[in-house]
Protein backbone atom coordinates (compact mmCIF):
# COMPACT_ATOMS: atom_id res chain seq x y z
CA UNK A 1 -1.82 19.87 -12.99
CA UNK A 2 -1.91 22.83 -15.50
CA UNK A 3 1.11 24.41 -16.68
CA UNK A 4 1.01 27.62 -14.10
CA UNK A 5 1.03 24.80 -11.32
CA UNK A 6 4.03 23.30 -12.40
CA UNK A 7 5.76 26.52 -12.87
CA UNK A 8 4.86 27.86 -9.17
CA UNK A 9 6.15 24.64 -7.51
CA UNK A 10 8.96 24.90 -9.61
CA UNK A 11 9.74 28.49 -8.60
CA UNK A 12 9.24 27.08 -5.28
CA UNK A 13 11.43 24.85 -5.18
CA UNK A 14 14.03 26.97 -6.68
CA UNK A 15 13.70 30.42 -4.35
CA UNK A 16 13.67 28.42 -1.46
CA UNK A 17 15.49 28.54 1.75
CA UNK A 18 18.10 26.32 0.52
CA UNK A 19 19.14 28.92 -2.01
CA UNK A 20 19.46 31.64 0.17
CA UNK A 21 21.53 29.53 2.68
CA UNK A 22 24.28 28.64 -0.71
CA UNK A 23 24.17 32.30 -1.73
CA UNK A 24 25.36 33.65 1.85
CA UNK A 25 27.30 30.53 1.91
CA UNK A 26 29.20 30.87 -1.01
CA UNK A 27 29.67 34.80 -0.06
CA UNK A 28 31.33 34.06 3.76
CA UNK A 29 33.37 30.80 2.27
CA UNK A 30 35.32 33.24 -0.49
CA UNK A 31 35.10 36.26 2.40
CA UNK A 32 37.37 33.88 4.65
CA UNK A 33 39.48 32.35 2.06
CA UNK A 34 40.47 35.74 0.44
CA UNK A 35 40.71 37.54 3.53
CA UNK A 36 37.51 40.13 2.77
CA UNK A 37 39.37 41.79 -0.11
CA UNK A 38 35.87 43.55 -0.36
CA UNK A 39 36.73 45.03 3.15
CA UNK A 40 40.52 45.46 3.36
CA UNK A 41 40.55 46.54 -0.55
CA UNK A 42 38.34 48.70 -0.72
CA UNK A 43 40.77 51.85 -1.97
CA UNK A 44 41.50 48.98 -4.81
CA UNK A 45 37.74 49.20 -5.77
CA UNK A 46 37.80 52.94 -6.76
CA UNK A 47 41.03 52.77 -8.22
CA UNK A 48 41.13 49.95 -10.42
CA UNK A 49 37.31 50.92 -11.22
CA UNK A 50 38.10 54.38 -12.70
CA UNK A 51 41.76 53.33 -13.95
CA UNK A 52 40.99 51.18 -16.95
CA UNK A 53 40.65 51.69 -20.68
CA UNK A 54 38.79 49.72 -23.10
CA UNK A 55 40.63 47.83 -26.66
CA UNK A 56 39.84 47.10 -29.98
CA UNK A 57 38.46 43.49 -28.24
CA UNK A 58 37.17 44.96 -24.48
CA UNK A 59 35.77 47.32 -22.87
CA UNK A 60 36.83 49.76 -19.84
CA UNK A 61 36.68 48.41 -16.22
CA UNK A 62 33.98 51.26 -16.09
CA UNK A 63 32.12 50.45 -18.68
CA UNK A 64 31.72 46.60 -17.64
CA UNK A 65 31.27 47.96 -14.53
CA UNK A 66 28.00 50.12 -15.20
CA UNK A 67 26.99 47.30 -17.79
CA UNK A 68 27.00 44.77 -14.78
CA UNK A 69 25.56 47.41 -12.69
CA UNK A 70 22.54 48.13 -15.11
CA UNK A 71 22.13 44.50 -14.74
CA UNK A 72 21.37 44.33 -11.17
CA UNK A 73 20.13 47.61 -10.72
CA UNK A 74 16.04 46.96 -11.66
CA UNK A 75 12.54 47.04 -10.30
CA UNK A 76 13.79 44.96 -7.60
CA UNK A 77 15.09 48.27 -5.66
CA UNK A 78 12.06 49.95 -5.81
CA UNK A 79 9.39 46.95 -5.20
CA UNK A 80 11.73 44.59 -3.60
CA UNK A 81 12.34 46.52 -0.90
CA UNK A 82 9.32 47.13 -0.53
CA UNK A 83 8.06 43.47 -0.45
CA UNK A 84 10.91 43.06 2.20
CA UNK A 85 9.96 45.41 4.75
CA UNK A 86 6.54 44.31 4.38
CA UNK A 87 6.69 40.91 5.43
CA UNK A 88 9.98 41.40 6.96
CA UNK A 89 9.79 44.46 8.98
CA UNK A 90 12.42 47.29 8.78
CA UNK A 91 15.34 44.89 9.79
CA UNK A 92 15.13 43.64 7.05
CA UNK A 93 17.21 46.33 5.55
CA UNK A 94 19.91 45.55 7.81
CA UNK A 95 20.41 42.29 6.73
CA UNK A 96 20.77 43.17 2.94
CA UNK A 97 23.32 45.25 4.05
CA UNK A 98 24.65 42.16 5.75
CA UNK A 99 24.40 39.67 2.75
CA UNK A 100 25.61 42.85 0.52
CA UNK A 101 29.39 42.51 2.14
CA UNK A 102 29.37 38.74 1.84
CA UNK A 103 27.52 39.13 -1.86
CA UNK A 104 30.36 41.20 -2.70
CA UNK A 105 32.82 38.47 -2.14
CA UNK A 106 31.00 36.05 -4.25
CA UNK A 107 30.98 38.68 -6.82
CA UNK A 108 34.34 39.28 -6.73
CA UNK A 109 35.21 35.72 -7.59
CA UNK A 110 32.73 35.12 -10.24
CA UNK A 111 34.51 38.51 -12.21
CA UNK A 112 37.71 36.98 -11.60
CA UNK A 113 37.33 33.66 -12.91
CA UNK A 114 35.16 35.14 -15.73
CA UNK A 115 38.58 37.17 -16.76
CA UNK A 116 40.73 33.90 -16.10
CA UNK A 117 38.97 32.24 -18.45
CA UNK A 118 37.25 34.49 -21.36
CA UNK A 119 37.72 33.72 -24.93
CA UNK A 120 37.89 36.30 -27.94
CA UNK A 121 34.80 35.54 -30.40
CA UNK A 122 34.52 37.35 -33.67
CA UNK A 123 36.92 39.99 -32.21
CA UNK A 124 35.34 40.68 -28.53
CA UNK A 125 35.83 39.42 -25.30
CA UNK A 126 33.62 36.79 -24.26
CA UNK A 127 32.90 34.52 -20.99
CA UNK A 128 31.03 34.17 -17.68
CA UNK A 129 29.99 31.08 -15.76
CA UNK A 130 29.41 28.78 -18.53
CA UNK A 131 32.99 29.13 -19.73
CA UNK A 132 34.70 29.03 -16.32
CA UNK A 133 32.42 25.85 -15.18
CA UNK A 134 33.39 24.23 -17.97
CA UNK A 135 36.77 24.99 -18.11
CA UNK A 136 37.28 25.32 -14.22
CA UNK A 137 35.61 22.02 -13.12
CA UNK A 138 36.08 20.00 -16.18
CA UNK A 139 31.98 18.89 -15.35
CA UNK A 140 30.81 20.47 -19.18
CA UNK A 141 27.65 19.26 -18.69
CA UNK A 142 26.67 22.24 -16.07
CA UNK A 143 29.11 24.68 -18.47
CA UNK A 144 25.96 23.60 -20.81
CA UNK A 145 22.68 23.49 -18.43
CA UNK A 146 24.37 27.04 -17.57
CA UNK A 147 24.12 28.29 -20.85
CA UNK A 148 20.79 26.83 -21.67
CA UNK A 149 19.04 28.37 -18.72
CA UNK A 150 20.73 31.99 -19.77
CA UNK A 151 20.02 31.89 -23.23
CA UNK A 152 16.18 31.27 -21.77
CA UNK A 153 16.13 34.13 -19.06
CA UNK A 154 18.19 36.42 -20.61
CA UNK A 155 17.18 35.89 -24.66
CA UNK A 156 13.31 35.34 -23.98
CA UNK A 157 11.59 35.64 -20.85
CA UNK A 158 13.50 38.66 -18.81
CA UNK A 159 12.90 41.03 -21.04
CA UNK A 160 9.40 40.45 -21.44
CA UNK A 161 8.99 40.96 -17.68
CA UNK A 162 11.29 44.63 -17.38
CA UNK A 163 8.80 45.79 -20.46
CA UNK A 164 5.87 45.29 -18.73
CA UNK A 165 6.70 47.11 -15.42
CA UNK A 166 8.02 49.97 -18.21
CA UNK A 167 4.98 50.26 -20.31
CA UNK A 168 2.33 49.95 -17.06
CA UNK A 169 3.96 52.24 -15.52
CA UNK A 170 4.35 54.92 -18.26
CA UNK A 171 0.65 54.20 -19.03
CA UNK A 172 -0.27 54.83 -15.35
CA UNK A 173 1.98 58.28 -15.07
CA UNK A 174 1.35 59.69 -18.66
CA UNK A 175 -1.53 57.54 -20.38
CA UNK A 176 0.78 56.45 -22.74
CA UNK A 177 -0.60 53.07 -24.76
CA UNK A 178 1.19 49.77 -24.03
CA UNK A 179 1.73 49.57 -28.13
CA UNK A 180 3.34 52.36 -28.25
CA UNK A 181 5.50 52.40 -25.28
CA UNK A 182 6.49 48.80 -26.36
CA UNK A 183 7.37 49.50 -30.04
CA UNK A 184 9.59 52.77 -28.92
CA UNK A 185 11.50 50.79 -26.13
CA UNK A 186 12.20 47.62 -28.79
CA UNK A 187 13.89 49.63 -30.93
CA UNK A 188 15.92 51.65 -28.75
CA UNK A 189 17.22 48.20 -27.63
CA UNK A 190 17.75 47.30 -30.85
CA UNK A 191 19.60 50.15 -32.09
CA UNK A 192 21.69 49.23 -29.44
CA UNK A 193 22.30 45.73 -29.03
CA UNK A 194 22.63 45.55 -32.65
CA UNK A 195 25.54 48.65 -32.09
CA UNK A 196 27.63 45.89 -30.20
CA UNK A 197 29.54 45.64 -27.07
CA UNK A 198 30.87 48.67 -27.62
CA UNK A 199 27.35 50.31 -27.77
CA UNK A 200 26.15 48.60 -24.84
CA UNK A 201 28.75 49.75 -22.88
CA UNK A 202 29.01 53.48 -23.93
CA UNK A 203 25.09 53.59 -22.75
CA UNK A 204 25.56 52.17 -19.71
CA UNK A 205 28.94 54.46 -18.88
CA UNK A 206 26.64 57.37 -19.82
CA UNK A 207 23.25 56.48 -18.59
CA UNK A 208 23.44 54.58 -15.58
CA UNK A 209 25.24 56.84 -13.38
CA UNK A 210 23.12 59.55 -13.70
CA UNK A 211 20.29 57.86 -13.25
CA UNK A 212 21.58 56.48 -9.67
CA UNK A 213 22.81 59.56 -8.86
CA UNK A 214 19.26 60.87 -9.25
CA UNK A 215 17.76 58.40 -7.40
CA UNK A 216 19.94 59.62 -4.20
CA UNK A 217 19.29 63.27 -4.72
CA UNK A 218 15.49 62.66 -4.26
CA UNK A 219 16.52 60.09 -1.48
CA UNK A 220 18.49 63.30 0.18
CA UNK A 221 15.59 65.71 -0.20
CA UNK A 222 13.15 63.42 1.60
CA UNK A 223 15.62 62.49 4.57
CA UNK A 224 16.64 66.26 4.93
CA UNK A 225 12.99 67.34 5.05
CA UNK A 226 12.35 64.61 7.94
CA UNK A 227 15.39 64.87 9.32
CA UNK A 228 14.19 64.74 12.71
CA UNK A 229 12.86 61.19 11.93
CA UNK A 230 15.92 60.02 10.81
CA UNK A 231 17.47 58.89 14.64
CA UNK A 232 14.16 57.19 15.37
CA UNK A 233 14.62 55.02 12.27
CA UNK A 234 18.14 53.85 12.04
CA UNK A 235 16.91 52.86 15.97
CA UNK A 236 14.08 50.61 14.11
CA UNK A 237 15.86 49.29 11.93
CA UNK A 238 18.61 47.98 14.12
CA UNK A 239 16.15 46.91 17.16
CA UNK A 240 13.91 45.37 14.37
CA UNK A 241 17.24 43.36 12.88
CA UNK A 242 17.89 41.80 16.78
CA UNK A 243 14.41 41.33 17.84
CA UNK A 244 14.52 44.20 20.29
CA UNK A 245 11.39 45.61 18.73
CA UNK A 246 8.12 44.34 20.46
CA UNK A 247 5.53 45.50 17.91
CA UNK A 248 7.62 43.58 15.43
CA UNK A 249 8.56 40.82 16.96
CA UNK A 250 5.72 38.84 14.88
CA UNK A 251 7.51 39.17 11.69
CA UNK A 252 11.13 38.26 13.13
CA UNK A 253 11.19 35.12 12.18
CA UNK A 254 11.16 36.25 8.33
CA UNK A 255 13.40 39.12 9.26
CA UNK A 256 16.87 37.67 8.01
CA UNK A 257 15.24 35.47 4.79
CA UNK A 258 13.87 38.80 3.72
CA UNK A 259 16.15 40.53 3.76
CA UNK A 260 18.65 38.28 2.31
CA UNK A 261 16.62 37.18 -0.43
CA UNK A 262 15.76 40.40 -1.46
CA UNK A 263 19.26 41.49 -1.38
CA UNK A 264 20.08 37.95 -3.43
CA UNK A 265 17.17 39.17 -6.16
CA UNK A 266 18.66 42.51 -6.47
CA UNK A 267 22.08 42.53 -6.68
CA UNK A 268 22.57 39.08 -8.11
CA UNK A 269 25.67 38.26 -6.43
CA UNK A 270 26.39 34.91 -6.87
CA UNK A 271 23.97 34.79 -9.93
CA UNK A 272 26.72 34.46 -12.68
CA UNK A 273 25.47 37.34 -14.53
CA UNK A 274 27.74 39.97 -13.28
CA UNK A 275 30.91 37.50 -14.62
CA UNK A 276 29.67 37.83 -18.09
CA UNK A 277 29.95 41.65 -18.37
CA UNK A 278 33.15 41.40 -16.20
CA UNK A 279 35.02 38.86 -18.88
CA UNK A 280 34.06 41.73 -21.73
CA UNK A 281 36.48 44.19 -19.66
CA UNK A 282 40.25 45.10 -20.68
CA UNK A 283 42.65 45.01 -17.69
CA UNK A 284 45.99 43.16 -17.23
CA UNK A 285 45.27 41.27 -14.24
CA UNK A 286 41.95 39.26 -13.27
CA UNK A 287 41.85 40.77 -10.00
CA UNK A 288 41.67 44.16 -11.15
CA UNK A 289 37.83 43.40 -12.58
CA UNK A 290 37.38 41.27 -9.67
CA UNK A 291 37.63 44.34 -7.60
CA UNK A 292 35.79 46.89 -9.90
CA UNK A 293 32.98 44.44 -9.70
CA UNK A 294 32.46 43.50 -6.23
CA UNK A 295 31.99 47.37 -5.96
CA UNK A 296 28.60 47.13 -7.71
CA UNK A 297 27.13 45.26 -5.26
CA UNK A 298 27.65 48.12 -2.68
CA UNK A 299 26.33 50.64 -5.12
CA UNK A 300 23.36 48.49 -5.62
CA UNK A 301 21.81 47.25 -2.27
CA UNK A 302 23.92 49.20 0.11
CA UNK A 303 23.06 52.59 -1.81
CA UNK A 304 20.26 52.03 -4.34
CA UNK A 305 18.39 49.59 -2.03
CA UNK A 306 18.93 51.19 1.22
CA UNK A 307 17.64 54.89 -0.53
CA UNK A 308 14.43 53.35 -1.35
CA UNK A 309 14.14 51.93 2.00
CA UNK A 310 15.03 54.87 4.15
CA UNK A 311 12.42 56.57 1.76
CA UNK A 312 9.71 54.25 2.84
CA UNK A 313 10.74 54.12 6.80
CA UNK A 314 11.36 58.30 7.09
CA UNK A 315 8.16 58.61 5.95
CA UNK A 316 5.79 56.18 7.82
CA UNK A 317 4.61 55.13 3.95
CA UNK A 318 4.26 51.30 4.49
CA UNK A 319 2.14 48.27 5.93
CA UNK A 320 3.98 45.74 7.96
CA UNK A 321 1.97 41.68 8.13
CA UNK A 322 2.44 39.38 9.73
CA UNK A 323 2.69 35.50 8.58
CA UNK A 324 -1.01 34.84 9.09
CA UNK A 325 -1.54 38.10 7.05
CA UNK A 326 -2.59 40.33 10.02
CA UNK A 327 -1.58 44.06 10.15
CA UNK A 328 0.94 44.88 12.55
CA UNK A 329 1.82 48.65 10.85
CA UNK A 330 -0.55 50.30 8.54
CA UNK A 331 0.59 53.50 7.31
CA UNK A 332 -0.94 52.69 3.48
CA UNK A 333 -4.28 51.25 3.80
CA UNK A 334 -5.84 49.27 0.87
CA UNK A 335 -2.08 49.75 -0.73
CA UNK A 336 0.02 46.43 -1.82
CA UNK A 337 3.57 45.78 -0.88
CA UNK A 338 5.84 46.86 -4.26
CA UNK A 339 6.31 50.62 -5.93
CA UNK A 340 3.28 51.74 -4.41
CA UNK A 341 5.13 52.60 -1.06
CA UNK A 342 8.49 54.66 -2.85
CA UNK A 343 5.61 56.35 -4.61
CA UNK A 344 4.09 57.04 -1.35
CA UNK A 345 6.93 58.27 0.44
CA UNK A 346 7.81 60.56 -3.06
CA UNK A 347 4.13 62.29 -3.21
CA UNK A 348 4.84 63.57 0.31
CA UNK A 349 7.18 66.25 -1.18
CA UNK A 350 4.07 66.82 -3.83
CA UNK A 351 1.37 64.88 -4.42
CA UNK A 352 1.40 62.96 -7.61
CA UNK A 353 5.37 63.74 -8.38
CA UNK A 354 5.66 59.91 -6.97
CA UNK A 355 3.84 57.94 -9.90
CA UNK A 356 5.91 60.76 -12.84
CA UNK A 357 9.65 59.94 -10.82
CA UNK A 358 8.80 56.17 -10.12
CA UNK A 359 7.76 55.88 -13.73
CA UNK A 360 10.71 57.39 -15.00
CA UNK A 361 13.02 55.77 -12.51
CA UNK A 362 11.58 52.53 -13.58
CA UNK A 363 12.01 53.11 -17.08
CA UNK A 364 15.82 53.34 -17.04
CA UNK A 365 16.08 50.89 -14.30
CA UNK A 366 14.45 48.76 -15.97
CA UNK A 367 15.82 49.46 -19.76
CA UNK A 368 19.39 49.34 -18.65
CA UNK A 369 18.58 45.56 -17.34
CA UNK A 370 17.27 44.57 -20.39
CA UNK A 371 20.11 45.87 -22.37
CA UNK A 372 22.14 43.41 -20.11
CA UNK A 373 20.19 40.65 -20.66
CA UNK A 374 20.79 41.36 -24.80
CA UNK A 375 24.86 41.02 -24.13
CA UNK A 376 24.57 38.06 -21.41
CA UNK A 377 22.91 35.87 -23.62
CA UNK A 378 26.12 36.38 -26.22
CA UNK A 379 28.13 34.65 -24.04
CA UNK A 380 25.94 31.72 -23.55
CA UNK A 381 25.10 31.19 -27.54
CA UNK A 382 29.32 31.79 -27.98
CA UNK A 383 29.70 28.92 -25.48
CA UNK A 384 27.46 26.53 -27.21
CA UNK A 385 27.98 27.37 -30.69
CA UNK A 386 31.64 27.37 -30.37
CA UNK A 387 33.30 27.35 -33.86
CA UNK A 388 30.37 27.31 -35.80
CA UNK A 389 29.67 29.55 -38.82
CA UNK A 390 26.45 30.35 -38.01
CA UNK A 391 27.05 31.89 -34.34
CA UNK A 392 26.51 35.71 -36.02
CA UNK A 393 23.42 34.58 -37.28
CA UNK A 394 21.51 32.91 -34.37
CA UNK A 395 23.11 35.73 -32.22
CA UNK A 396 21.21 38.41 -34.17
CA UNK A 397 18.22 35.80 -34.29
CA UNK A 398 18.29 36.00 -30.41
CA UNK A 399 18.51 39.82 -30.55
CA UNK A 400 15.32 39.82 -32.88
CA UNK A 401 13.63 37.48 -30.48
CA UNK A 402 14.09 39.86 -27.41
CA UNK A 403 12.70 42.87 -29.69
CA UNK A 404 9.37 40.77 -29.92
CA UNK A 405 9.60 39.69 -26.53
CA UNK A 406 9.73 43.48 -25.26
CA UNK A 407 6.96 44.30 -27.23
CA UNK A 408 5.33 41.43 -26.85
CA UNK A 409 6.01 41.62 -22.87
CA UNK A 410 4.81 45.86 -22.73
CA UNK A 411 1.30 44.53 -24.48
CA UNK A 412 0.75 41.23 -21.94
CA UNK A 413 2.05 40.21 -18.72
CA UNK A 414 1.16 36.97 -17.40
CA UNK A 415 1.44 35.08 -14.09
CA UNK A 416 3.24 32.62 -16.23
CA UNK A 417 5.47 34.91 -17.80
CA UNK A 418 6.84 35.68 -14.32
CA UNK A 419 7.07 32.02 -13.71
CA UNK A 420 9.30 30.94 -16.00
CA UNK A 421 11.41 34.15 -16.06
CA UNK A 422 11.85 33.25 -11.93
CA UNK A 423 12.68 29.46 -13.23
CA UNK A 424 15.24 31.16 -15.60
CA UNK A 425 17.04 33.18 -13.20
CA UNK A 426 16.90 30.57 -10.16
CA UNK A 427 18.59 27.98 -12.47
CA UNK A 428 21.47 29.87 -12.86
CA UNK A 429 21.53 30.84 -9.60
CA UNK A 430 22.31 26.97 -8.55
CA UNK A 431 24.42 25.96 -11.37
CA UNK A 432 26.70 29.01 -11.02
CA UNK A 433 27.28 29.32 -7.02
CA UNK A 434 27.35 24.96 -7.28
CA UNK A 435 30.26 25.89 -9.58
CA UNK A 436 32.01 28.99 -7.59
CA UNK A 437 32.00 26.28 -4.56
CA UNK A 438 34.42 24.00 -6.58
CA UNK A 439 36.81 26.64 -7.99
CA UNK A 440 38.12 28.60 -4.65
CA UNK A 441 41.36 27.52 -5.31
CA UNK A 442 42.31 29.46 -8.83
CA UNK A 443 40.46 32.47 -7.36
CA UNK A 444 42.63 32.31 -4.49
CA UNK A 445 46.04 31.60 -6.74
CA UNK A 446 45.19 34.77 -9.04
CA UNK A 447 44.64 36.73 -5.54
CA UNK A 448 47.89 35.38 -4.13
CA UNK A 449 49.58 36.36 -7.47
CA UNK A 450 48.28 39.70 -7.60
CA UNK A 451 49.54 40.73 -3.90
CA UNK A 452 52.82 39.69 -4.90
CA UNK A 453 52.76 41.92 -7.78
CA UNK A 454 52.04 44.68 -5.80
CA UNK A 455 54.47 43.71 -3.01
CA UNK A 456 57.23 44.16 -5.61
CA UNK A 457 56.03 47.43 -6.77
CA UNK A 458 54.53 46.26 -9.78
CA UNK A 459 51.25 46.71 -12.08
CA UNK A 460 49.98 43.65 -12.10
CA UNK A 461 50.10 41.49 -15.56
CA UNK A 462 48.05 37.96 -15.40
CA UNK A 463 50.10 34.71 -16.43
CA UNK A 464 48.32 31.64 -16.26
CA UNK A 465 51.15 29.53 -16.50
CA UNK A 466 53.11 31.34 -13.45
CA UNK A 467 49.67 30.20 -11.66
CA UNK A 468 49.46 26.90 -12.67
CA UNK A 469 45.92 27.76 -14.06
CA UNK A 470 45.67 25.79 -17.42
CA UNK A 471 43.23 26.68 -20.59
CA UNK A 472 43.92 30.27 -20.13
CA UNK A 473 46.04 30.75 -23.31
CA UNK A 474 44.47 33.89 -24.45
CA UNK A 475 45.91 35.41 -21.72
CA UNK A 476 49.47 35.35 -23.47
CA UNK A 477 47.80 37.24 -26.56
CA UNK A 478 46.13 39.97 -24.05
CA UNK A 479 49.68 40.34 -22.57
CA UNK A 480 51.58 40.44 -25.46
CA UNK A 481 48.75 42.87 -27.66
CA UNK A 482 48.26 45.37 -24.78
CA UNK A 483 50.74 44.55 -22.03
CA UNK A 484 54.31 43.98 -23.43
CA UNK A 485 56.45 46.89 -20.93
CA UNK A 486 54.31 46.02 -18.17
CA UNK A 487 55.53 42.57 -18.27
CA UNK A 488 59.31 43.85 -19.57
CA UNK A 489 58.83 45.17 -15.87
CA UNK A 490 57.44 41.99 -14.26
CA UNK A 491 60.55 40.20 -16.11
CA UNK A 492 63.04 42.70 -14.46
CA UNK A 493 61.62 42.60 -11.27
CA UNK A 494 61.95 38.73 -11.05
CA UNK A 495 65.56 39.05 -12.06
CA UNK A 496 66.27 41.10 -9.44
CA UNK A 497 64.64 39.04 -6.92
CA UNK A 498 66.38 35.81 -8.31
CA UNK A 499 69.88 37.69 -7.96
CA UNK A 500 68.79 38.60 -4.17
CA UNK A 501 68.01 35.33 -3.13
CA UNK A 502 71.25 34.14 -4.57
């Protein structure tokens, strides 16, 4: 068996039905045991997302917030959605929106136990899944398989895969060359990766709102311009969710995994890599993040994902098979499942305005994942280099490495190259959500500790001790650095209780 074999069983394996059962798991088991805060908080979300400010060691809620967001926001809401309805049929998109309000849930806990228990390396905030696995479950040994399987989808084969898509499609909309596309995006992420958290963050704050906010304008245009279409849709996609469609009643079966794995792909909830830019933020309570970052997940499938498909479905631009590979819908003949039908749908406002947006689209959806992938493999060398003298240096190795690995990546794409990048990414899918299902309980102690807060009038300010959460002792330097009058408050508050119950 040659090595491309191995690596497609592997991927197999991997992106199987099993993992799409533990992801929407994992999501309904913290729904129930918190009590949907990503329902019943939802006011929380906005608030404590626009509220914070960054430190000399974090940054804002906002700016983890649109790093995260960068993250998940990638080719996987233009050509995943696609792929979805294809072999899925439109109710397909009702079911990411389904696994998006669980996914939030599981989001919500990684942030929160990536705040519990982040460390402060060389100045800056650091953590994410490998730190609260280790210190969470005590099991190191997955803290370390975590960090091994980051370090090799997020330092070396990600980025190789997000440069491609960039540099074909910039060749394909402006003839630009591969080389040159490749060189010019490498050092624009080097310039800043090399800038820092800080850097990072400031991009993201800046870049990635507009460029959603884009995305929905053209979204707007299309659906006001077949506005008549839009009843008849939302009717498909609901009948095609609960097999009350005939013509698609073929492809039902494949409906729900569909949609759920593409929602899984996309948003990465329950992926661990969300927790990493979470732990980077400056707030006073765990929660706070927790909420900030569960609202990502909404902005990404529910908004991002759903524009693309609405896009696709107001216009008729898309081919629905079935299993055996039969047409049931073809409104794109001789066109493959992926960009090719948002590009469709675009060119019917002009022709050939849908390979110029899609390539520019792609480029900063794209680019803003890769620049996640250079801070999420930080975390991962800070785990297992802890202490050592040499972690600057092998960090800014790594940071080299992803430099060749974009250019390298915009020049040559390979079937293997996808392979292992889908090997990188479904290992720490398992490790991570096989961690979140042992560590309910201190997600649901800093919850519990945060409604009191609230209930006494209070801004909440994290104490890991009053939670009986142990190897959290950074938290008393946060507190007493940033935090000191908002726990003189918390102190006075518990007086008064004391004296009241006496």
């Amino acid at each position: 068996m040659d090595l491309l074999s191995l690596t497609d069983k592997i991927v197999g394996i991997l992106w199987s039905t099993p993992m799409v059962i533990l992801c929407m798991g994992v999501g309904i088991i913290y729904s129930v045991a918190l009590k949907f805060p990503q329902i019943v908080r939802f006011k929380d979300m906005l608030y404590y997302l626009l509220k914070g400010t960054d430190s000399d060691s974090g940054i804002s809620s906002f700016q983890s917030f649109s790093m995260a967001l960068g993250g998940r926001i990638g080719v996987g809401n233009i050509a995943g959605v696609a792929t979805a309805i294809c072999f899925g049929g439109p109710g397909a998109i009702f079911w990411m929106w389904v696994y998006a309000i669980f996914g939030a849930a599981s989001a919500f806990a990684e942030a929160v136990l990536g705040q519990i228990w982040k460390e402060e390396v060389d100045g800056e905030y650091r953590g994410g899944p490998a730190f609260y696995i280790g210190k969470g479950t005590g099991f190191k040994p997955l803290a370390v398989l975590f960090a091994l399987c980051a370090i090799l989808s997020f330092g070396f084969t990600g980025p190789t895969i997000q440069a491609f898509n960039i540099a074909e499609s910039a060749h394909n909309a402006f003839g630009v060359s591969p080389i040159i596309t490749g060189a010019l995006v490498a050092g624009l992420f080097g310039f800043i990766v090399f800038g820092g958290m800080k850097r990072i963050g400031r991009f993201a704050e800046l870049v990635v709102p507009i460029m959603a906010a884009a995305y929905l304008v053209l979204t707007l245009v299309i659906l006001v311009i077949n506005y008549s279409a839009i009843p008849s849709m939302f009717a498909l996609i609901f009948k095609s969710a609960f097999n009350m469609e005939a013509a698609y009643g073929a492809v039902w079966g494949s409906t729900i995994m569909w949609g759920v794995k593409r929602a899984v792909y996309s948003s990465e909830a329950g992926m661990g890599s969300g927790a990493q830019a979470a732990a980077s933020a400056e707030v006073s309570h765990p929660v706070k993040q927790g909420l900030a970052q569960a609202f990502s997940i909404y902005i990404d499938t529910i908004i991002v994902c759903t524009a693309t498909g609405l896009m696709i479905l107001v216009t008729g631009m898309f081919n629905i098979v079935d299993g055996k590979g039969n047409f049931i819908t073809q409104g794109l003949p001789g066109v493959d499942p992926g960009t090719g039908y948002t590009q469709a749908a675009i060119d019917t406002l002009s022709p050939g305005l849908g390979s110029i947006f899609i390539a520019i689209a792609i480029f900063f959806f794209a680019f803003t994942t890769v620049l996640s992938f250079g801070f999420y493999a930080m975390p991962n060398v800070a785990y297992l280099m802890k202490g050592s003298k040499h972690l600057k240096k092998v960090t800014h190795a790594i940071g080299v490495i992803q430099m060749v690995s974009i250019f390298f990546g915009s020049v040559k794409s390979s079937a293997l190259a996808w392979n292992l990048a889908d090997i990188g990414v479904g290992g720490i899918a398992w490790v991570n959500l096989i961690g979140l299902l042992f560590l309910v309980k201190p997600v649901m102690i800093a919850m519990s500790d945060f409604q009191k807060q609230r209930s006494m009038g209070l801004d909440p300010v994290f104490d890991p001790d009053d939670c009986g959460i142990k190897d959290a002792g950074l938290w008393k330097t946060i507190v007493e650095r940033n935090y000191k009058h908002l726990n003189a408050k918390k102190q006075e508050a518990r007086l008064r209780e004391t004296a009241i119950e006496q």
